[in-house]
Protein backbone atom coordinates (compact mmCIF):
# COMPACT_ATOMS: atom_id res chain seq x y z
CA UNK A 1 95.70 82.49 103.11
CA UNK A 2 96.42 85.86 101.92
CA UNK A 3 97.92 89.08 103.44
CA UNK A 4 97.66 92.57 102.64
CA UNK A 5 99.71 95.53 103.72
CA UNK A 6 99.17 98.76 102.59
CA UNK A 7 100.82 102.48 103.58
CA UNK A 8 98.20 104.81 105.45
CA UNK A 9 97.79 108.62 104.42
CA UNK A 10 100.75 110.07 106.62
CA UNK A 11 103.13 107.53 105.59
CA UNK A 12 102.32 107.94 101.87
CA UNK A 13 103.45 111.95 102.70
CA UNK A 14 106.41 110.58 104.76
CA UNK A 15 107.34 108.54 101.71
CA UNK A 16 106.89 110.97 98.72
CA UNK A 17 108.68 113.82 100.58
CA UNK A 18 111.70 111.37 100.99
CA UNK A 19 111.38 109.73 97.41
CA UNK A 20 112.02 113.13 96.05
CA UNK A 21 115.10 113.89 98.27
CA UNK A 22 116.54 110.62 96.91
CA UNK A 23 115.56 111.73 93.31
CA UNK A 24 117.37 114.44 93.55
CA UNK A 25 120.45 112.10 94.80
CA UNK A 26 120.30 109.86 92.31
CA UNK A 27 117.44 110.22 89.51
CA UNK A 28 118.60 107.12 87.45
CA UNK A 29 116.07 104.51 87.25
CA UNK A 30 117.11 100.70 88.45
CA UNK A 31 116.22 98.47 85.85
CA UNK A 32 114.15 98.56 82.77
CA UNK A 33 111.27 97.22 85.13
CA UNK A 34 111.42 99.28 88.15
CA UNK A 35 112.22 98.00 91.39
CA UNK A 36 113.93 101.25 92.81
CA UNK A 37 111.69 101.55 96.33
CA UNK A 38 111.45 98.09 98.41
CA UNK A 39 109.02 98.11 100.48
CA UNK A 40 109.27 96.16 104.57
CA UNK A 41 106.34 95.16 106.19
CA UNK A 42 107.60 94.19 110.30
CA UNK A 43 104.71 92.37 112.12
CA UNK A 44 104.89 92.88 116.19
CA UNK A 45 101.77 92.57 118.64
CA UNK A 46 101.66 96.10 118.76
CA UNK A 47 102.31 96.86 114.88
CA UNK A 48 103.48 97.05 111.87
CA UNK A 49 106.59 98.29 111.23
CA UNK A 50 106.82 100.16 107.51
CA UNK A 51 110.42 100.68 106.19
CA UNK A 52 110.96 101.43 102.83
CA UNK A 53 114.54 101.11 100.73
CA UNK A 54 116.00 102.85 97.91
CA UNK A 55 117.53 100.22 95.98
CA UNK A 56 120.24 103.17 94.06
CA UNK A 57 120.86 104.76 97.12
CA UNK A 58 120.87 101.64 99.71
CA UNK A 59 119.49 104.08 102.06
CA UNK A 60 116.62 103.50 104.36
CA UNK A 61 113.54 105.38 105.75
CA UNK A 62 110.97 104.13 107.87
CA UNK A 63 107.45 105.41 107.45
CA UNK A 64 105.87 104.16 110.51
CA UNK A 65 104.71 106.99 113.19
CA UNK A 66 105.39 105.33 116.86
CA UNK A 67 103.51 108.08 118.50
CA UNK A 68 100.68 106.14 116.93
CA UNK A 69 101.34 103.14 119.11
């Protein structure tokens, strides 16, 4: 079995506006690797829940639009 999750278009713009406030918080990278934005994928019957987490920061945003729902 496999599962795929991806972001749609407004929650890509909800992300990138927010991944360049944190930049400007904190522009240091996290590792050598990456691994600065985690990514949370929430299953419920009526949707999926999108959070993301800036691993410098330890804040969190979530993408999701509930007017959607």
């Amino acid at each position: 079995m496999r599962y795929k999750f991806e972001l749609d278009e407004d929650e890509i713009k909800v992300f990138e506006s927010w991944k360049k406030e944190q930049l400007k918080k904190s522009d240091k990278h996290h590792s050598s690797v990456g691994g600065r934005w985690t990514f949370s994928f929430t299953t419920t019957g009526v949707g999926i829940i999108v959070e993301v987490k800036d691993n410098n920061t330890n804040e969190t945003k979530t993408l999701t639009d509930f007017s959607k729902w």
